[in-house]
N, C-alpha and C. Protein backbone atom coordinates (compact mmCIF):
# COMPACT_ATOMS: atom_id res chain seq x y z
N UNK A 1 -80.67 -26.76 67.53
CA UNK A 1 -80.49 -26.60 68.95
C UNK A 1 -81.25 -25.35 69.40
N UNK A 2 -81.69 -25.27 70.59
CA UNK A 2 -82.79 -24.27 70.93
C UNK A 2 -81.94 -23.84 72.26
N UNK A 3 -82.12 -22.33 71.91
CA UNK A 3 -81.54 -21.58 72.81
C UNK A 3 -82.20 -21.06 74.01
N UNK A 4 -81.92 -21.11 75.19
CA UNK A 4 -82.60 -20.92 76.41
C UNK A 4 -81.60 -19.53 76.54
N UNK A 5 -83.29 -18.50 77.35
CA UNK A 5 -82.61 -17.46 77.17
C UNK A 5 -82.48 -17.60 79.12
N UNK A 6 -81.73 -17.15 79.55
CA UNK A 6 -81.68 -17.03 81.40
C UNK A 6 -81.60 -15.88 81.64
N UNK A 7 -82.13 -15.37 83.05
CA UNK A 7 -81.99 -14.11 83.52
C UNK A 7 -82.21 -14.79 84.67
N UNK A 8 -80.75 -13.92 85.33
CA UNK A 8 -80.51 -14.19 86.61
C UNK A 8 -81.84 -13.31 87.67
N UNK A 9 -81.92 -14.04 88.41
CA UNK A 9 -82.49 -13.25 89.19
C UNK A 9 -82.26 -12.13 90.48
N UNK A 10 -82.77 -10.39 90.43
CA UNK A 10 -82.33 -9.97 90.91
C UNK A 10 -82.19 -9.80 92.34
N UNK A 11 -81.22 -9.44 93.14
CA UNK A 11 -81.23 -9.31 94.45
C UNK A 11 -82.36 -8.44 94.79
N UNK A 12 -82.90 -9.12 96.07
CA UNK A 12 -83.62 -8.36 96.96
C UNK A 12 -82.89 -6.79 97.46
N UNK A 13 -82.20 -7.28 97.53
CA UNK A 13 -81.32 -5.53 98.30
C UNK A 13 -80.53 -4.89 97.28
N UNK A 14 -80.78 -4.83 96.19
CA UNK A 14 -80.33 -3.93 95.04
C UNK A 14 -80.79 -2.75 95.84
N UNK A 15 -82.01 -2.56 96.25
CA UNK A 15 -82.35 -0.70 96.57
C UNK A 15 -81.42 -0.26 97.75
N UNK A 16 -81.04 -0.72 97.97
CA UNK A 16 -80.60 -0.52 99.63
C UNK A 16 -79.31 0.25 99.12
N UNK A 17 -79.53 1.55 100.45
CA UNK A 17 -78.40 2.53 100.09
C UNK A 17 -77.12 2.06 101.07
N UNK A 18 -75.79 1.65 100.17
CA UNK A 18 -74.96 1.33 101.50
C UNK A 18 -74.19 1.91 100.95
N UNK A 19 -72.67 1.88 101.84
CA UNK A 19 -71.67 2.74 101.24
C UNK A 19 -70.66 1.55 101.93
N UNK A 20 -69.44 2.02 101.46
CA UNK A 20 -68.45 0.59 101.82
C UNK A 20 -67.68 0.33 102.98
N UNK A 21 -68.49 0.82 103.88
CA UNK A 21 -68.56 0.37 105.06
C UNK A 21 -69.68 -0.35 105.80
N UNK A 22 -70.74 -0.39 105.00
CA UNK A 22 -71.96 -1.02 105.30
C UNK A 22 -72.58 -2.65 104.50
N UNK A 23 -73.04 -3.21 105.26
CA UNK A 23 -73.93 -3.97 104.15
C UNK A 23 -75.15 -4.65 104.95
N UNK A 24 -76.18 -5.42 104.43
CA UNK A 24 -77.33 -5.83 104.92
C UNK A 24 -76.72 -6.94 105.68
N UNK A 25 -77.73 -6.81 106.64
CA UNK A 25 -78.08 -8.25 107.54
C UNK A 25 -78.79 -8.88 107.10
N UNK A 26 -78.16 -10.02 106.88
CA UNK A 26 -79.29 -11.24 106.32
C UNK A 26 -79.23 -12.93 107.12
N UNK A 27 -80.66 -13.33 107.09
CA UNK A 27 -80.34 -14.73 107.87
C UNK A 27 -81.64 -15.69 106.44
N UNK A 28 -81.05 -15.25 105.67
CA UNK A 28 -82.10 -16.36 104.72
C UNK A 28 -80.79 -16.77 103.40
N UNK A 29 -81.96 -17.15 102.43
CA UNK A 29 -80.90 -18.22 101.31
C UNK A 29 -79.87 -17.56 100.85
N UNK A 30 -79.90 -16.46 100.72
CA UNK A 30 -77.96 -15.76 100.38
C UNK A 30 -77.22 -15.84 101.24
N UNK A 31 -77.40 -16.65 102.74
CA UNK A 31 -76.11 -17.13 103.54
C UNK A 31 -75.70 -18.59 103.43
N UNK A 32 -76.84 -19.10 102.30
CA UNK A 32 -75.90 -20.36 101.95
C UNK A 32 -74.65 -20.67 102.09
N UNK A 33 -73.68 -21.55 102.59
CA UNK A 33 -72.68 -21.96 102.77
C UNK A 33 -71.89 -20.89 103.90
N UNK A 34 -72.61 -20.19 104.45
CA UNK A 34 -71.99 -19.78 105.67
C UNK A 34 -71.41 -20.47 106.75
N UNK A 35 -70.67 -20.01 107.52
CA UNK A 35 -70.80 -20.74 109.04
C UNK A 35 -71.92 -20.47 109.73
N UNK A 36 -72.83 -19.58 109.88
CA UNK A 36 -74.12 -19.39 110.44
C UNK A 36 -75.42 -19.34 109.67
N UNK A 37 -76.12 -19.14 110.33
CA UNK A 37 -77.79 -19.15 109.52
C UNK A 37 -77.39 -17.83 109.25
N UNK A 38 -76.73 -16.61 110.14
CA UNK A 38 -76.82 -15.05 109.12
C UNK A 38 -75.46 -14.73 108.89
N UNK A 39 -75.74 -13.81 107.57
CA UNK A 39 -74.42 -13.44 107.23
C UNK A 39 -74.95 -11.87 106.40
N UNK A 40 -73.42 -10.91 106.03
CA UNK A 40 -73.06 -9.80 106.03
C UNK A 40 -73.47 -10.41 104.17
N UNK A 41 -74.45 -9.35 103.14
CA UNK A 41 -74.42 -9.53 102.01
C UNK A 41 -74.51 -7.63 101.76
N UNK A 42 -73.75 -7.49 100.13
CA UNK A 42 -74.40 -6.58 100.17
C UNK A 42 -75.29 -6.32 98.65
N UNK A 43 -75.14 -5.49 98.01
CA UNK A 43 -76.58 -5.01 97.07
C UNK A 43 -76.81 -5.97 95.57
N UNK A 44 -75.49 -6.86 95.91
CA UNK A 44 -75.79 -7.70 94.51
C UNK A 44 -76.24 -8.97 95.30
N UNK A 45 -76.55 -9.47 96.50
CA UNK A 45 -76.45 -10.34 97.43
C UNK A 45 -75.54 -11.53 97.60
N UNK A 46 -74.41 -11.07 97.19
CA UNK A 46 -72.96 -11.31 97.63
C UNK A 46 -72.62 -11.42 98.98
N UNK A 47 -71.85 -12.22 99.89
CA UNK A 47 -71.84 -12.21 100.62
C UNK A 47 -70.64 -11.73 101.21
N UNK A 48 -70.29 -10.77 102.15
CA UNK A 48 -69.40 -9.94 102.83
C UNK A 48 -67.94 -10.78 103.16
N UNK A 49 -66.75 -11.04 103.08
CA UNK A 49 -66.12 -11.79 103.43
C UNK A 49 -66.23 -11.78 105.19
N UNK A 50 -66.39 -11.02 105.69
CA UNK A 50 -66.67 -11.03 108.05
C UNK A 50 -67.74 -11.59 107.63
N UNK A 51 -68.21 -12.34 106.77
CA UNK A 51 -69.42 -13.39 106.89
C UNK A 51 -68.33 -14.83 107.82
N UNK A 52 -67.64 -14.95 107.45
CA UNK A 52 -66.78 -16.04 107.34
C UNK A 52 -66.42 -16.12 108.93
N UNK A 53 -66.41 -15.35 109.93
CA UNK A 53 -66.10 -15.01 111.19
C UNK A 53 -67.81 -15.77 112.27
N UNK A 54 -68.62 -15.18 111.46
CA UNK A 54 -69.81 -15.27 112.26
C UNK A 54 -70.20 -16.60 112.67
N UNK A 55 -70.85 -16.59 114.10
CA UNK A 55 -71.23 -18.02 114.41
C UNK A 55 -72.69 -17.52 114.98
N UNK A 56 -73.47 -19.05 114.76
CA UNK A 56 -75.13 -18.95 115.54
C UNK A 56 -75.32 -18.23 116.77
N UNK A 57 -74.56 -18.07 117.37
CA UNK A 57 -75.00 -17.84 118.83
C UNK A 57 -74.27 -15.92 119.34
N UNK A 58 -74.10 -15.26 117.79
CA UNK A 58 -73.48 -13.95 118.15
C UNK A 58 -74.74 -12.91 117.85
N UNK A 59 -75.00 -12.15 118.41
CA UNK A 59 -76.37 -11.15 119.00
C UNK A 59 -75.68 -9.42 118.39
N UNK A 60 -74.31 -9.19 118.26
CA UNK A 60 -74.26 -8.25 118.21
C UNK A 60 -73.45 -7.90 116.91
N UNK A 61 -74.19 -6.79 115.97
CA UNK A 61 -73.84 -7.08 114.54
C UNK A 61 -73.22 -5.25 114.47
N UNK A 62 -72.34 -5.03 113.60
CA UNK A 62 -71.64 -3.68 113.12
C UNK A 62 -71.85 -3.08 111.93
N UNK A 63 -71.76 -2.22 111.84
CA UNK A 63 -71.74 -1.53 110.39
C UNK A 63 -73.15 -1.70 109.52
N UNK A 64 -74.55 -1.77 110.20
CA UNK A 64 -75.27 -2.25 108.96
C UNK A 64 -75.83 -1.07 108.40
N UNK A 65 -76.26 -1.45 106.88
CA UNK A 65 -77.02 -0.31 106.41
C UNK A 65 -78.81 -0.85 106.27
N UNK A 66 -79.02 -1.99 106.20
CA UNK A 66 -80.43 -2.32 106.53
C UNK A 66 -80.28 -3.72 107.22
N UNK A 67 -81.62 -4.10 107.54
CA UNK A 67 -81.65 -5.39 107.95
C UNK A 67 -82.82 -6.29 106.85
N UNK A 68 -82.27 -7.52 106.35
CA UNK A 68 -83.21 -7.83 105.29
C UNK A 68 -83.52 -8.97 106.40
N UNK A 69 -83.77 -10.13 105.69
CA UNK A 69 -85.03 -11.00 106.27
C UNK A 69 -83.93 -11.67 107.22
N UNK A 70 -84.54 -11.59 108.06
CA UNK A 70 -83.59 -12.69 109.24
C UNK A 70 -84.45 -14.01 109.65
N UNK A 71 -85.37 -14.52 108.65
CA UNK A 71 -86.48 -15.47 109.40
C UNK A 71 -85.43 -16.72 109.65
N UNK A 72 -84.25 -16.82 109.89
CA UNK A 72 -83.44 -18.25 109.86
C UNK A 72 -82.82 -17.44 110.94
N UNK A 73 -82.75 -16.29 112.01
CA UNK A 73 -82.10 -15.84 112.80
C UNK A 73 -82.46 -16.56 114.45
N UNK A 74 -81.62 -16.98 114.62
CA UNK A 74 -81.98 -17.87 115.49
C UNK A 74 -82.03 -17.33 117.06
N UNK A 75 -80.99 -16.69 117.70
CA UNK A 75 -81.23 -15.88 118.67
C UNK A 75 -81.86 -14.83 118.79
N UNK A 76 -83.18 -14.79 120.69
CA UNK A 76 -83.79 -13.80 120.45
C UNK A 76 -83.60 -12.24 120.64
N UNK A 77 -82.35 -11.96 120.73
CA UNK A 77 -81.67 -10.53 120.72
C UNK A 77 -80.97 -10.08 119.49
N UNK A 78 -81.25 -9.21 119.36
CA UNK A 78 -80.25 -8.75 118.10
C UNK A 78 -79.76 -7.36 118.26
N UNK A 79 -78.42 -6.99 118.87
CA UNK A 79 -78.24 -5.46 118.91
C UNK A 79 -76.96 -5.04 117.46
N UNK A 80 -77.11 -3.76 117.25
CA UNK A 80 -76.31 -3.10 115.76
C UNK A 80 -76.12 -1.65 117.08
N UNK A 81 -74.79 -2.16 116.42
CA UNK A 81 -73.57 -0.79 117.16
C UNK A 81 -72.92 -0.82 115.92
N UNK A 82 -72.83 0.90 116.18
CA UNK A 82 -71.45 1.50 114.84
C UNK A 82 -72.10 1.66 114.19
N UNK A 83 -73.30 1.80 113.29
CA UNK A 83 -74.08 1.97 112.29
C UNK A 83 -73.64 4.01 112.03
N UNK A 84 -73.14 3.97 110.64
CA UNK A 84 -72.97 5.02 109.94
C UNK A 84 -73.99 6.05 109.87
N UNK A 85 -75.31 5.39 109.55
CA UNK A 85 -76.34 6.05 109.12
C UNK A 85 -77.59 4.87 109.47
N UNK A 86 -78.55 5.76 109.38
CA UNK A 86 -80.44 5.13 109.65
C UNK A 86 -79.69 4.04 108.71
N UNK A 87 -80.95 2.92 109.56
CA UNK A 87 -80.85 1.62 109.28
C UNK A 87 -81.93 1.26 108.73
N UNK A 88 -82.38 1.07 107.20
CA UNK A 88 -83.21 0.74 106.36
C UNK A 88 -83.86 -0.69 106.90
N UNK A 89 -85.48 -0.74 106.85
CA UNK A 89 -86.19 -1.77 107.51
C UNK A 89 -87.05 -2.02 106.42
N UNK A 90 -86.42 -1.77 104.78
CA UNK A 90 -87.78 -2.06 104.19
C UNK A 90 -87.42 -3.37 103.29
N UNK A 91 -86.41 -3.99 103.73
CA UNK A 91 -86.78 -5.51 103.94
C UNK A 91 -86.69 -6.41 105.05
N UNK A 92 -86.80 -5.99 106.04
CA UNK A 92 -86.91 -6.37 107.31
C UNK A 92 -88.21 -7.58 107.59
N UNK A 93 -87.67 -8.83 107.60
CA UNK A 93 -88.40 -9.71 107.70
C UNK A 93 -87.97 -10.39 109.48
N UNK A 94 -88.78 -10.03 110.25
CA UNK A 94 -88.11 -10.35 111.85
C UNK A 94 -88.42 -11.59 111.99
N UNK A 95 -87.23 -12.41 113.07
CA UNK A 95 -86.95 -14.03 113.05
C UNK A 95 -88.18 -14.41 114.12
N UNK A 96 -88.92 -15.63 114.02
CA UNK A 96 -90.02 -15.86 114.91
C UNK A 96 -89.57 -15.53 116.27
N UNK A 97 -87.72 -15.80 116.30
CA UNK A 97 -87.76 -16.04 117.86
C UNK A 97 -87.53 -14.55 118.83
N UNK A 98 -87.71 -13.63 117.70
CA UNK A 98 -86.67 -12.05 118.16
C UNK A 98 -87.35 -11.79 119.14
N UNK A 99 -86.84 -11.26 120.01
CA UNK A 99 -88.27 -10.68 121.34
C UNK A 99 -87.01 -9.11 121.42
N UNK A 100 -85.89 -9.04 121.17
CA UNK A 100 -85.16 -7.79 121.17
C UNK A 100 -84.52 -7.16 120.54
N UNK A 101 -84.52 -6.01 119.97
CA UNK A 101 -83.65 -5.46 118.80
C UNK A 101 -83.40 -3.96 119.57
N UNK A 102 -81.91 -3.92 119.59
CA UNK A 102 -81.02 -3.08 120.39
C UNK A 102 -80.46 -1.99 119.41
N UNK A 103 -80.27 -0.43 119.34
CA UNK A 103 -79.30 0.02 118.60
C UNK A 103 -79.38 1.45 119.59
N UNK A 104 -78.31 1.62 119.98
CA UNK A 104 -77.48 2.82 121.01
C UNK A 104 -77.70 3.66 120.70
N UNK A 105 -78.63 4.71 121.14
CA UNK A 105 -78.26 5.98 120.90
C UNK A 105 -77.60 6.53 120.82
N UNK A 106 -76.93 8.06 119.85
CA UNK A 106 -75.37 8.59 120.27
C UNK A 106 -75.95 9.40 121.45
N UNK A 107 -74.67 9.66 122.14
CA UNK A 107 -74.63 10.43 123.34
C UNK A 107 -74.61 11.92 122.83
């Protein structure tokens, strides 16, 4: 019998600095079996359980520590309130349809 060796393959957002209040935005294949095209993953690309809340048509996201590929993001606004810290863009893949990306200055 011949042994197959496997290696999983690693997450895209292993680098990503989050802390446990944060995790990536994602709208590609690690929101498989979501209720929406995006969902909350974080550095093993696990998916957030407030994944489970989200629907297609919600624009306004909390707590992120980056934004990874959203090319399955379907609305063209996207605003992030509450963010802890700078919001990592170095997997930032923007959805064809985005025409807006919102995040509040503090006062």
């Amino acid at each position: 019998m011949q042994r197959r060796n496997s290696v999983a393959a690693a997450c895209a957002y292993a680098d990503v600095k989050t802390t446990l209040n944060t995790s990536v935005l994602a709208a590609d294949a690690n929101c498989a079996g979501a209720p929406a095209s995006v969902c909350y993953v974080n550095i093993n690309c696990v998916q957030a359980p407030v994944s489970a809340n989200l629907t297609d048509d919600l624009v306004e996201f909390h707590h992120i520590a980056a934004l990874g590929n959203l090319s399955r993001f379907q609305p063209s606004t996207l605003s992030i309130v509450e963010s802890d810290a700078t919001i990592s863009l170095a997997h930032f893949v923007p959805p064809p349809a985005m025409t807006s990306l919102y995040e509040p200055l503090p006062t």
